[in-house]
PDB file of N, CA and C in Angstrom:
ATOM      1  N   UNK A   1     -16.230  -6.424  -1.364  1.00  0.00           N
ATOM      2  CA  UNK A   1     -15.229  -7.257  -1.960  1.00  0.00           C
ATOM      3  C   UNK A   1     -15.521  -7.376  -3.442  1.00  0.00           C
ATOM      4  N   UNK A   2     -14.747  -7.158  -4.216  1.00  0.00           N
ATOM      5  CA  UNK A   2     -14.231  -7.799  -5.416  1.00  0.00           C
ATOM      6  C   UNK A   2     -13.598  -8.366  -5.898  1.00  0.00           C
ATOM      7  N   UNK A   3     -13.987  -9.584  -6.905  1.00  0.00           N
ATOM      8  CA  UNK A   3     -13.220 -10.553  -7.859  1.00  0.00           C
ATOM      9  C   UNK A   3     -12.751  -9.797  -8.815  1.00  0.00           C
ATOM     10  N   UNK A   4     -11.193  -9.767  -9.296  1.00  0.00           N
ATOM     11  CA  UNK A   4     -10.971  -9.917 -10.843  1.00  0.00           C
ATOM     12  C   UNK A   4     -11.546 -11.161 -11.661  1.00  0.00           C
ATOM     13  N   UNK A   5     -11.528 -10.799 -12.780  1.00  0.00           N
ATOM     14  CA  UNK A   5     -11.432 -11.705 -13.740  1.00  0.00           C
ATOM     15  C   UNK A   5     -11.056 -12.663 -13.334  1.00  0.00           C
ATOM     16  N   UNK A   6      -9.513 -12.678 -13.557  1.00  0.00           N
ATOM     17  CA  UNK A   6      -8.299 -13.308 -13.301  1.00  0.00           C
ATOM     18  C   UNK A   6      -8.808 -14.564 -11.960  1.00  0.00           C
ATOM     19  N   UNK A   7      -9.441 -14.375 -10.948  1.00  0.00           N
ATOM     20  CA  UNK A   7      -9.957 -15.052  -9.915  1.00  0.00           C
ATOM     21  C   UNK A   7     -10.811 -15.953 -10.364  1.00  0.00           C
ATOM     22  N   UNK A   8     -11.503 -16.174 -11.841  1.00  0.00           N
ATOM     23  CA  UNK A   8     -11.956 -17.097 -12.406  1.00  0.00           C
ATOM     24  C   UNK A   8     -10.789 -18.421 -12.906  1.00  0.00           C
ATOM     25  N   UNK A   9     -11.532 -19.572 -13.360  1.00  0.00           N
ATOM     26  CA  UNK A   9     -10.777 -20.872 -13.522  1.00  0.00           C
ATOM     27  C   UNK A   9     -11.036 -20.164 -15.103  1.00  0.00           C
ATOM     28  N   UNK A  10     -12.096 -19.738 -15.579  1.00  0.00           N
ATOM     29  CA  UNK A  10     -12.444 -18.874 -17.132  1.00  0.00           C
ATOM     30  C   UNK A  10     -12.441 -17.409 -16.718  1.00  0.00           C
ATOM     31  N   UNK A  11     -11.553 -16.506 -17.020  1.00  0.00           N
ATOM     32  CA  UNK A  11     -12.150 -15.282 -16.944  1.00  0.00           C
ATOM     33  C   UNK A  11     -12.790 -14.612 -18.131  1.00  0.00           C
ATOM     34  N   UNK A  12     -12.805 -15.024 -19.466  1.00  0.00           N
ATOM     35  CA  UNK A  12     -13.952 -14.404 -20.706  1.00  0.00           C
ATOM     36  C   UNK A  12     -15.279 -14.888 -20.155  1.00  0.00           C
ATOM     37  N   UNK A  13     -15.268 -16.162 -19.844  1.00  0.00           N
ATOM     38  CA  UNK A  13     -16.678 -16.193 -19.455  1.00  0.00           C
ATOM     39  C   UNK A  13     -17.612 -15.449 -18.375  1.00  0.00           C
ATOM     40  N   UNK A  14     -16.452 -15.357 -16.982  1.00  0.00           N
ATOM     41  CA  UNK A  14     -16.892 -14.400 -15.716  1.00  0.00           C
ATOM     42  C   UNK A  14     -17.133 -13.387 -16.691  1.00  0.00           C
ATOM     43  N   UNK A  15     -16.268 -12.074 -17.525  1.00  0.00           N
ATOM     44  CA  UNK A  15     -16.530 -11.253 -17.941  1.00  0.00           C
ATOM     45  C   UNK A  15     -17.704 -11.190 -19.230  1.00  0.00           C
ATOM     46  N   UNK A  16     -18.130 -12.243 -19.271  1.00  0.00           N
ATOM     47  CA  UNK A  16     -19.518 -12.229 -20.862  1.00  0.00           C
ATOM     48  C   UNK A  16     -21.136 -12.531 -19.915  1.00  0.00           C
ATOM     49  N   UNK A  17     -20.289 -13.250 -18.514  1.00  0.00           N
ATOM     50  CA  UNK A  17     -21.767 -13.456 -17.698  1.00  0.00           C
ATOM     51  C   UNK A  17     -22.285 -11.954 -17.218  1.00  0.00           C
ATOM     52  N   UNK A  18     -23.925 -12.417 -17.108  1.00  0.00           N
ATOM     53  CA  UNK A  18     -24.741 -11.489 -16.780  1.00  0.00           C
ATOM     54  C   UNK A  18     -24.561 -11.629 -15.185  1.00  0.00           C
ATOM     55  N   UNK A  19     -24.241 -11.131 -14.350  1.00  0.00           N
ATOM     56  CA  UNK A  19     -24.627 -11.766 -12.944  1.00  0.00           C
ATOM     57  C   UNK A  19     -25.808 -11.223 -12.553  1.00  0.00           C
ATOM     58  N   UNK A  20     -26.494 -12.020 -12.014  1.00  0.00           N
ATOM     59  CA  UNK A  20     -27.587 -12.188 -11.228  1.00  0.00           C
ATOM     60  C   UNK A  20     -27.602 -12.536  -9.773  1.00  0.00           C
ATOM     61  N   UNK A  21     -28.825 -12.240  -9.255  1.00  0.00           N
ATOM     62  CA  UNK A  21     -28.528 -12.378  -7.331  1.00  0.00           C
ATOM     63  C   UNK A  21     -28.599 -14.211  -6.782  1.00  0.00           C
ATOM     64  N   UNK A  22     -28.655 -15.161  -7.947  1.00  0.00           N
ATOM     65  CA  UNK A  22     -28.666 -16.403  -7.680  1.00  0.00           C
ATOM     66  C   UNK A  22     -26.867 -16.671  -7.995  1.00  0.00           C
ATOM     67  N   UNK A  23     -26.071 -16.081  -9.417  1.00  0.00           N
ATOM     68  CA  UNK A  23     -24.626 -16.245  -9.133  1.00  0.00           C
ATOM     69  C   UNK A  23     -23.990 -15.773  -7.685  1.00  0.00           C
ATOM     70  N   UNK A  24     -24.335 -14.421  -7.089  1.00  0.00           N
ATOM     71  CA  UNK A  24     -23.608 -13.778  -6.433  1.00  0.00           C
ATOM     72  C   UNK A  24     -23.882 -14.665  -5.165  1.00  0.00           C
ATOM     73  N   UNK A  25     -24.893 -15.064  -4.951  1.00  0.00           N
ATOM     74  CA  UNK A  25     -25.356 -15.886  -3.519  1.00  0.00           C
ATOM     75  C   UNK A  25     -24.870 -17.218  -4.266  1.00  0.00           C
ATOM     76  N   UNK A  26     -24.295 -17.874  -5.061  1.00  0.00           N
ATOM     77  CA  UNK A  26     -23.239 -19.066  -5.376  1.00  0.00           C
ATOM     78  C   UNK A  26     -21.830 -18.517  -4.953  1.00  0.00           C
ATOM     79  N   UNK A  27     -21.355 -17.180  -4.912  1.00  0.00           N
ATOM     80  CA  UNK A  27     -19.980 -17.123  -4.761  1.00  0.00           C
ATOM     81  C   UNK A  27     -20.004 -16.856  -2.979  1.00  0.00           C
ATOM     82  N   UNK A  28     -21.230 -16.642  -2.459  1.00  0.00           N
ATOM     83  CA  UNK A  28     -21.303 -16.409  -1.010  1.00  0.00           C
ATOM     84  C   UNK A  28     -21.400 -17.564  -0.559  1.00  0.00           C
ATOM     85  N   UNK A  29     -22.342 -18.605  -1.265  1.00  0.00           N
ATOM     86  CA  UNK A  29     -22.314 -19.399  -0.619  1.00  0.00           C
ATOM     87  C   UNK A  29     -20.808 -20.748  -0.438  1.00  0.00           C
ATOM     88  N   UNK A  30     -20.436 -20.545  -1.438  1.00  0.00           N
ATOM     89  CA  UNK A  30     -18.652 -20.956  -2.071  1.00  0.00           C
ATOM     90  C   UNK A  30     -17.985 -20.398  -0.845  1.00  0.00           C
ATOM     91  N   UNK A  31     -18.168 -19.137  -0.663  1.00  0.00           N
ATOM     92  CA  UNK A  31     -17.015 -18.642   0.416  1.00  0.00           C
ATOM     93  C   UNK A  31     -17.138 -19.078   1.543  1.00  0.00           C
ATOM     94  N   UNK A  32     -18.464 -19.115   2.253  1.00  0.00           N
ATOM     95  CA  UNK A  32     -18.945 -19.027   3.421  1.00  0.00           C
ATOM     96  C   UNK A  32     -18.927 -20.460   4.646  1.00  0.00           C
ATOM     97  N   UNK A  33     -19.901 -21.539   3.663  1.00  0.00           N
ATOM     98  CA  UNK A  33     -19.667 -22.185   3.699  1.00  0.00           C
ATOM     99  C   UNK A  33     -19.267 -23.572   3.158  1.00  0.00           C
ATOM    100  N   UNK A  34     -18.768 -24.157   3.933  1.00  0.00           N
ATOM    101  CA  UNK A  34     -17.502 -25.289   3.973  1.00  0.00           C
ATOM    102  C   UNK A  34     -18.379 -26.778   2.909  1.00  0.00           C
ATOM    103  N   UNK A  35     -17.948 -27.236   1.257  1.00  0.00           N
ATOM    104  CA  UNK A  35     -19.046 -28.434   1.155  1.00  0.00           C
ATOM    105  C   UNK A  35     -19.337 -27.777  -0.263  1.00  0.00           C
ATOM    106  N   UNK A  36     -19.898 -26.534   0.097  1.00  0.00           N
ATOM    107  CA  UNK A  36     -20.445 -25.830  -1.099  1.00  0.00           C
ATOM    108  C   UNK A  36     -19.740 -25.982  -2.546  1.00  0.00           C
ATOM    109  N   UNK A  37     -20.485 -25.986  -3.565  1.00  0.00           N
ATOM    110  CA  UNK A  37     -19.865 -26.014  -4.517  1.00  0.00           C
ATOM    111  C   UNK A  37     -19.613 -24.947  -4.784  1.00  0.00           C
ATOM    112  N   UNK A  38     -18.180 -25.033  -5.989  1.00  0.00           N
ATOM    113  CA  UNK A  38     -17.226 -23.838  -6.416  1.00  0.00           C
ATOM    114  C   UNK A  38     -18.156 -23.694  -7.665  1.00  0.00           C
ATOM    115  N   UNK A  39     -18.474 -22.142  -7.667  1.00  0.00           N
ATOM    116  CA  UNK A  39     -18.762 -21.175  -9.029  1.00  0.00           C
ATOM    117  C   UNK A  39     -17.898 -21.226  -9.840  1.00  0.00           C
ATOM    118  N   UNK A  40     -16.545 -21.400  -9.656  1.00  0.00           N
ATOM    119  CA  UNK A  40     -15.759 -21.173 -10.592  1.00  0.00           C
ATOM    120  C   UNK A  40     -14.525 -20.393 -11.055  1.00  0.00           C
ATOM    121  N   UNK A  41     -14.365 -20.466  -9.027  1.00  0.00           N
ATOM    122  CA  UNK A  41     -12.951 -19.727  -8.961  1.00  0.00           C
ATOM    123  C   UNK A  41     -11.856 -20.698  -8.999  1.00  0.00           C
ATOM    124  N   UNK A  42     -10.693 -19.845  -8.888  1.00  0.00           N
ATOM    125  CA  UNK A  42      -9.482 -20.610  -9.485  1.00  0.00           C
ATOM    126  C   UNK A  42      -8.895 -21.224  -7.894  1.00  0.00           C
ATOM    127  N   UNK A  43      -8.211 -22.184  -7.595  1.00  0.00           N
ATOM    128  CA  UNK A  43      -8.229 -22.865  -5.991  1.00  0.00           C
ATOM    129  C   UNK A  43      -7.119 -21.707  -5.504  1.00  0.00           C
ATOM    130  N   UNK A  44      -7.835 -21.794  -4.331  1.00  0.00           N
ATOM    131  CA  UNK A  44      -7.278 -20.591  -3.588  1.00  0.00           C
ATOM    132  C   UNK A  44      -7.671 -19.459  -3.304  1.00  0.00           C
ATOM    133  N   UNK A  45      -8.976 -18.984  -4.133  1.00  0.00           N
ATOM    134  CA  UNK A  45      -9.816 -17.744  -3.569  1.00  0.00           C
ATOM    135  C   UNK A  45     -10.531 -17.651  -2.156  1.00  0.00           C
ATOM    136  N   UNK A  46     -10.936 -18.934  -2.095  1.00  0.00           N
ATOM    137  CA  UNK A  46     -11.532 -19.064  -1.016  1.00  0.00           C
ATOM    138  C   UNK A  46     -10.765 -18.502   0.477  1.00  0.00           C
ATOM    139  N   UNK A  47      -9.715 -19.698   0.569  1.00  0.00           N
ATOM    140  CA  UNK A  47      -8.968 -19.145   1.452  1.00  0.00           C
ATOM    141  C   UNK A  47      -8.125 -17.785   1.659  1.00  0.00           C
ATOM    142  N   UNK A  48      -8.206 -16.936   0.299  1.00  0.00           N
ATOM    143  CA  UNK A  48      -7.638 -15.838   0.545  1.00  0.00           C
ATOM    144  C   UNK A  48      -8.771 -14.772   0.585  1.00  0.00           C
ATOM    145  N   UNK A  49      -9.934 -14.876   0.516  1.00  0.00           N
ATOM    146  CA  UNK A  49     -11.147 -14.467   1.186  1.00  0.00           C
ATOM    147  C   UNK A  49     -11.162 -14.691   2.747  1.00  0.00           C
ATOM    148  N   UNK A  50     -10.806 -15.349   3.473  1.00  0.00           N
ATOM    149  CA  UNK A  50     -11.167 -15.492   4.579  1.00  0.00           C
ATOM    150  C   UNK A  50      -9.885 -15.177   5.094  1.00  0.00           C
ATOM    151  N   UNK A  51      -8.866 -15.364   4.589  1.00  0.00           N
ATOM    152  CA  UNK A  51      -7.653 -14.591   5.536  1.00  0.00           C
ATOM    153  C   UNK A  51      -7.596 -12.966   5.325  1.00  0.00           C
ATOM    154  N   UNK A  52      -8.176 -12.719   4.003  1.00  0.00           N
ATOM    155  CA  UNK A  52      -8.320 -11.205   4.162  1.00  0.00           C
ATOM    156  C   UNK A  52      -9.473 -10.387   5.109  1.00  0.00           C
ATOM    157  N   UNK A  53     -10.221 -11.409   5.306  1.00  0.00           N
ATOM    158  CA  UNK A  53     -11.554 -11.055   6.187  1.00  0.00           C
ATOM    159  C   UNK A  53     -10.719  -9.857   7.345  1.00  0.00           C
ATOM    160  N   UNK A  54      -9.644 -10.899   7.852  1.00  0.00           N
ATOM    161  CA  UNK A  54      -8.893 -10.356   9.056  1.00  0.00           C
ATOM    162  C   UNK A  54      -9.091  -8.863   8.729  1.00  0.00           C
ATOM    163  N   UNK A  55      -8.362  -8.599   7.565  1.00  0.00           N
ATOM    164  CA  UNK A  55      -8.259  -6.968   7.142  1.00  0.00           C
ATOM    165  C   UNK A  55     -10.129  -6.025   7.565  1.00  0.00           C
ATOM    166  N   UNK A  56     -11.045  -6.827   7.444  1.00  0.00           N
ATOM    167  CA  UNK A  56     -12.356  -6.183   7.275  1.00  0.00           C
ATOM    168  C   UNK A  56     -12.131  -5.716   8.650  1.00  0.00           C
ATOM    169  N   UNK A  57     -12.020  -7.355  10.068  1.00  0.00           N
ATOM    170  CA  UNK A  57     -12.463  -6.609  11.310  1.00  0.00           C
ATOM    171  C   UNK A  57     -11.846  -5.503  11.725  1.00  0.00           C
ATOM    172  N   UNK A  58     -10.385  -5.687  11.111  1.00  0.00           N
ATOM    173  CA  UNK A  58      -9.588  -4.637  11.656  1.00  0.00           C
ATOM    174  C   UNK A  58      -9.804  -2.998  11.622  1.00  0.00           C
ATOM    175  N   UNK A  59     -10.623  -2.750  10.206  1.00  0.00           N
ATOM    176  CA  UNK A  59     -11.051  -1.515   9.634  1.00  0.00           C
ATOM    177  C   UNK A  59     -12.166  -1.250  10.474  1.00  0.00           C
ATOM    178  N   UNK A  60     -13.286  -2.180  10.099  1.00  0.00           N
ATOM    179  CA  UNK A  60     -14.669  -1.796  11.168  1.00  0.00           C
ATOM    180  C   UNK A  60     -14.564  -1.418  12.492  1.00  0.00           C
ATOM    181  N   UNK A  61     -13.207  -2.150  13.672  1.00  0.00           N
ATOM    182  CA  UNK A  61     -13.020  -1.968  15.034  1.00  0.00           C
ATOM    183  C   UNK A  61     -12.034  -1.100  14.882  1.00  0.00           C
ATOM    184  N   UNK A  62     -11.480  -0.519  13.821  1.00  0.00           N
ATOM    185  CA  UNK A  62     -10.921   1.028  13.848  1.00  0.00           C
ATOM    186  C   UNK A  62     -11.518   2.043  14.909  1.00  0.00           C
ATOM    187  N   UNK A  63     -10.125   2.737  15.583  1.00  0.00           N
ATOM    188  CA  UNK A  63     -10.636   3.881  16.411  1.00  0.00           C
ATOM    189  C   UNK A  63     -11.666   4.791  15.841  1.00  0.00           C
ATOM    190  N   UNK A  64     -12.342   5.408  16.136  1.00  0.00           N
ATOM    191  CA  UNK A  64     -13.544   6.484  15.753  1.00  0.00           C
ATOM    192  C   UNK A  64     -12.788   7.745  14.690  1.00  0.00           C
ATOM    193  N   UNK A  65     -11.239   7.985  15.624  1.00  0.00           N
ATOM    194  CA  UNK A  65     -10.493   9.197  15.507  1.00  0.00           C
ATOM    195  C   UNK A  65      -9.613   9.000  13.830  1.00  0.00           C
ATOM    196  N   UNK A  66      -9.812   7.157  14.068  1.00  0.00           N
ATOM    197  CA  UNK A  66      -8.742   6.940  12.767  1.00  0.00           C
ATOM    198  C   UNK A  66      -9.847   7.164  11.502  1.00  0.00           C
ATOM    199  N   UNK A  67     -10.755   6.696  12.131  1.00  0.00           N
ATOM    200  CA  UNK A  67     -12.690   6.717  10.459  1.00  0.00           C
ATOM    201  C   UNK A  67     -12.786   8.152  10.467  1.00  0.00           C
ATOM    202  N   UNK A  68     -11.849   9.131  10.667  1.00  0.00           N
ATOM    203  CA  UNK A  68     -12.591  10.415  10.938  1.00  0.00           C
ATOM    204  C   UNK A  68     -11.140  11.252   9.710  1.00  0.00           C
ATOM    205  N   UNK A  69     -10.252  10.263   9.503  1.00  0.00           N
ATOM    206  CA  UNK A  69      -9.234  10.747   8.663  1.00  0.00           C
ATOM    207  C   UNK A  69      -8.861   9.688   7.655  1.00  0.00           C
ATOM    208  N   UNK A  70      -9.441   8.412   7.415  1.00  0.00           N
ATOM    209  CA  UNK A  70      -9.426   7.426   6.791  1.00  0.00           C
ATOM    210  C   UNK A  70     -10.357   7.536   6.013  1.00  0.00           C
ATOM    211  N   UNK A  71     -10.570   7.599   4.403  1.00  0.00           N
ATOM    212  CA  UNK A  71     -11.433   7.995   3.708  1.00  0.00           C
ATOM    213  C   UNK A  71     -11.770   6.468   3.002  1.00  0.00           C
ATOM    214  N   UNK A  72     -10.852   6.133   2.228  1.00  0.00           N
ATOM    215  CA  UNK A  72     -10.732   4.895   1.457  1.00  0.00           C
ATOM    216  C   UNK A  72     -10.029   3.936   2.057  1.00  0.00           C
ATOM    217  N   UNK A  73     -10.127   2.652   2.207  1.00  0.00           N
ATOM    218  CA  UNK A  73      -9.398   1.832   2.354  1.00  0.00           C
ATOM    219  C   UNK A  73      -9.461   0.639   1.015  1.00  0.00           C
ATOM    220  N   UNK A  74      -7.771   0.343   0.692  1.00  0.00           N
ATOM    221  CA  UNK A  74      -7.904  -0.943   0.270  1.00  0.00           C
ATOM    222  C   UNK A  74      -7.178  -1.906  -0.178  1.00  0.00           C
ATOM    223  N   UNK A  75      -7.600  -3.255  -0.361  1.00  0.00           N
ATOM    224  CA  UNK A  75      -6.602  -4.006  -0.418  1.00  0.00           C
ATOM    225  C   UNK A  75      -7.124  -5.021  -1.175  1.00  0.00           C
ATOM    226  N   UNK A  76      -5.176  -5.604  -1.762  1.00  0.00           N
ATOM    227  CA  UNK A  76      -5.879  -6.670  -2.950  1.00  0.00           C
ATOM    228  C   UNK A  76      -4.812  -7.577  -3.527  1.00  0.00           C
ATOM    229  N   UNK A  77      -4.946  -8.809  -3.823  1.00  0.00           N
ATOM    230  CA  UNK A  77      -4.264  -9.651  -3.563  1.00  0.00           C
ATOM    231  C   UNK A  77      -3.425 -10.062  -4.870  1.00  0.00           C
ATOM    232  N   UNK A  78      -2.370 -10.954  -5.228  1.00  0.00           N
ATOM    233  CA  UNK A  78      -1.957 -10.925  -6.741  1.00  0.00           C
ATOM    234  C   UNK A  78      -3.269 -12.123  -7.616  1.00  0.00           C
ATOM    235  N   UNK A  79      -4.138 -12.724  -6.657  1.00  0.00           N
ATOM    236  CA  UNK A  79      -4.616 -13.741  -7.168  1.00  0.00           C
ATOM    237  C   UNK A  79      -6.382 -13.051  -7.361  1.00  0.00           C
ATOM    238  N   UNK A  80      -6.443 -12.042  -7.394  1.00  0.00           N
ATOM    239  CA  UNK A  80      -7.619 -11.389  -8.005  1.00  0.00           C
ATOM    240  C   UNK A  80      -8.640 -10.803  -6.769  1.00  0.00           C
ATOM    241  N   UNK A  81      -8.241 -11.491  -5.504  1.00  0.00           N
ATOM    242  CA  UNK A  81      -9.019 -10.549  -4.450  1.00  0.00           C
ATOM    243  C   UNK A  81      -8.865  -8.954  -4.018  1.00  0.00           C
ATOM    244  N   UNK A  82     -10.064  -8.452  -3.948  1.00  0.00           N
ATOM    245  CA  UNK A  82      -9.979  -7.050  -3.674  1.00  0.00           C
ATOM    246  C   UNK A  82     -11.108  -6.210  -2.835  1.00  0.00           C
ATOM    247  N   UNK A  83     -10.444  -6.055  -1.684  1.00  0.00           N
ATOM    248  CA  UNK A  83     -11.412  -4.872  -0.862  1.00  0.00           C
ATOM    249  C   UNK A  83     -11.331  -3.505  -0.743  1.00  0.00           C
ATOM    250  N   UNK A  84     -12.432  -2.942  -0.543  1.00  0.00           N
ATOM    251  CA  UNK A  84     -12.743  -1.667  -0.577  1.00  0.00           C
ATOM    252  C   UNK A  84     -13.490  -1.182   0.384  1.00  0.00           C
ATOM    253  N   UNK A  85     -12.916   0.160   0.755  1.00  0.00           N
ATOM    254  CA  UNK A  85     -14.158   0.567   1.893  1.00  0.00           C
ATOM    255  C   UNK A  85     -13.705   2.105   1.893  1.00  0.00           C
ATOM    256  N   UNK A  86     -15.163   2.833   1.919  1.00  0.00           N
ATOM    257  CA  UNK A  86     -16.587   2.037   1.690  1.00  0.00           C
ATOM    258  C   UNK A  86     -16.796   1.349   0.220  1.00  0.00           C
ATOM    259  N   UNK A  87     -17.642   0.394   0.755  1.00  0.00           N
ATOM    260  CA  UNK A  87     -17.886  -0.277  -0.871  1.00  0.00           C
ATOM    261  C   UNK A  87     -18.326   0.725  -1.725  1.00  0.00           C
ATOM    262  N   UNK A  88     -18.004   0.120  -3.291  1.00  0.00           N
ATOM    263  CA  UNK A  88     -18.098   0.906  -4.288  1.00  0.00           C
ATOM    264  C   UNK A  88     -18.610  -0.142  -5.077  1.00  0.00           C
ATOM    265  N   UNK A  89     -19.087   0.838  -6.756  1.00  0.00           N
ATOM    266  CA  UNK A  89     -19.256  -0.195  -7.578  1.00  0.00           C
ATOM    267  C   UNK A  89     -18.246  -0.052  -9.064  1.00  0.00           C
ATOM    268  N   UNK A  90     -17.817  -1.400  -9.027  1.00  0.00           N
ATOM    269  CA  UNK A  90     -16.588  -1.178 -10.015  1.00  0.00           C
ATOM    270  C   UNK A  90     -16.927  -1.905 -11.118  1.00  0.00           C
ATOM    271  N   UNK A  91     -16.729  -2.104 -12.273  1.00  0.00           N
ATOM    272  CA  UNK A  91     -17.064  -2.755 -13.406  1.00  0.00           C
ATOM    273  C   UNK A  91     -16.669  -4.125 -13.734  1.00  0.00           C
ATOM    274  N   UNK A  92     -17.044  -4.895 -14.026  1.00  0.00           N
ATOM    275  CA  UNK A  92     -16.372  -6.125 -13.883  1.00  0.00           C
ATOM    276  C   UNK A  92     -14.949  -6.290 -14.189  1.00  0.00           C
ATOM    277  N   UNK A  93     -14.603  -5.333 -15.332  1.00  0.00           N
ATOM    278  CA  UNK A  93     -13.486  -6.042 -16.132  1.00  0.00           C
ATOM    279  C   UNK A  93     -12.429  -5.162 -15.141  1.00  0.00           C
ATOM    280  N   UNK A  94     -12.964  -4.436 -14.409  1.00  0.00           N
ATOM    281  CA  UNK A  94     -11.481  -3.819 -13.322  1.00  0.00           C
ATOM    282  C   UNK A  94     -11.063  -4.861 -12.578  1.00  0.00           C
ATOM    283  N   UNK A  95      -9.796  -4.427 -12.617  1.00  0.00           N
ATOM    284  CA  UNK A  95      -8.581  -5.733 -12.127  1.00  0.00           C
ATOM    285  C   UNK A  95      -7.290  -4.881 -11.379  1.00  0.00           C
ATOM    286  N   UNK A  96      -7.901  -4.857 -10.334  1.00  0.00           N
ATOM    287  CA  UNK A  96      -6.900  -4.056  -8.762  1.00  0.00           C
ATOM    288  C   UNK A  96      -5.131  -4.261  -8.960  1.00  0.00           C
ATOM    289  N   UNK A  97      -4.955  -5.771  -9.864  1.00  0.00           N
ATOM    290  CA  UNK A  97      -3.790  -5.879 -10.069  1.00  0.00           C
ATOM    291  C   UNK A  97      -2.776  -5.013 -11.015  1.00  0.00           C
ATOM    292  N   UNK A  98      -4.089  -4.673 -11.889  1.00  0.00           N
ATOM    293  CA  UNK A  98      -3.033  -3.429 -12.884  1.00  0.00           C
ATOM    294  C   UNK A  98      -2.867  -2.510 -12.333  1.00  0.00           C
ATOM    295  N   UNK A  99      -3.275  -2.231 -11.321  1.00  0.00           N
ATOM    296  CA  UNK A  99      -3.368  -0.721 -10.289  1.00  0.00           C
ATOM    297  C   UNK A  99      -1.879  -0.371 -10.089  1.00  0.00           C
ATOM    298  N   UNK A 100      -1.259   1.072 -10.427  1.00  0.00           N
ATOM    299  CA  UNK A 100      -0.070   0.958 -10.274  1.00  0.00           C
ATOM    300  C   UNK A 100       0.221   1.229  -8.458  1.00  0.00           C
ATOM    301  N   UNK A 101       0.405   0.430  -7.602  1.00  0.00           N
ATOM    302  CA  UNK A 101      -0.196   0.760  -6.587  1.00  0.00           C
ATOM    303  C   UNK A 101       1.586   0.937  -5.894  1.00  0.00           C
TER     304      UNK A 101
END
């Protein structure tokens, strides 16, 4: 999964931060569970993290026959969520929304 920018409440700042494995385990722990404080997304990531989840099981419990002609998958939301599979690594400042898709 990837954030745009744009999925920030600041996106110059998301894009000037260094991330480190103590931010990224703040945005896991933001998503995951319920209480946690927000890193600093804009309201509404959360829940469109977890309704896109749906999309993950669906790919993983994919037939064998469909992973055997399915190369990329992905999907992404107008509010800065974005999945990929298999994961990749994308640069911060990519933003799935300019994608002419």
């Amino acid at each position: 999964m990837k954030f745009s920018a744009e999925a920030f409440t600041s996106p110059f700042s998301y894009l000037g931060l260094n991330e480190t494995t103590s931010s990224v385990k703040a945005y896991q722990d933001y998503i995951t569970r319920i209480g946690a404080t927000n890193p600093g997304f804009k309201p509404g990531i959360r829940d469109t993290v977890l309704a896109t989840g749906k999309v993950e099981d669906i790919w993983s419990r994919g037939s064998r026959v469909y992973q055997n002609y399915l190369v990329w998958r992905f999907f992404a939301t107008g509010n800065g969520v974005f999945r990929v599979r298999p994961g990749i690594s994308l640069a911060k400042s990519y933003d799935p929304r300019e994608r002419p898709w």
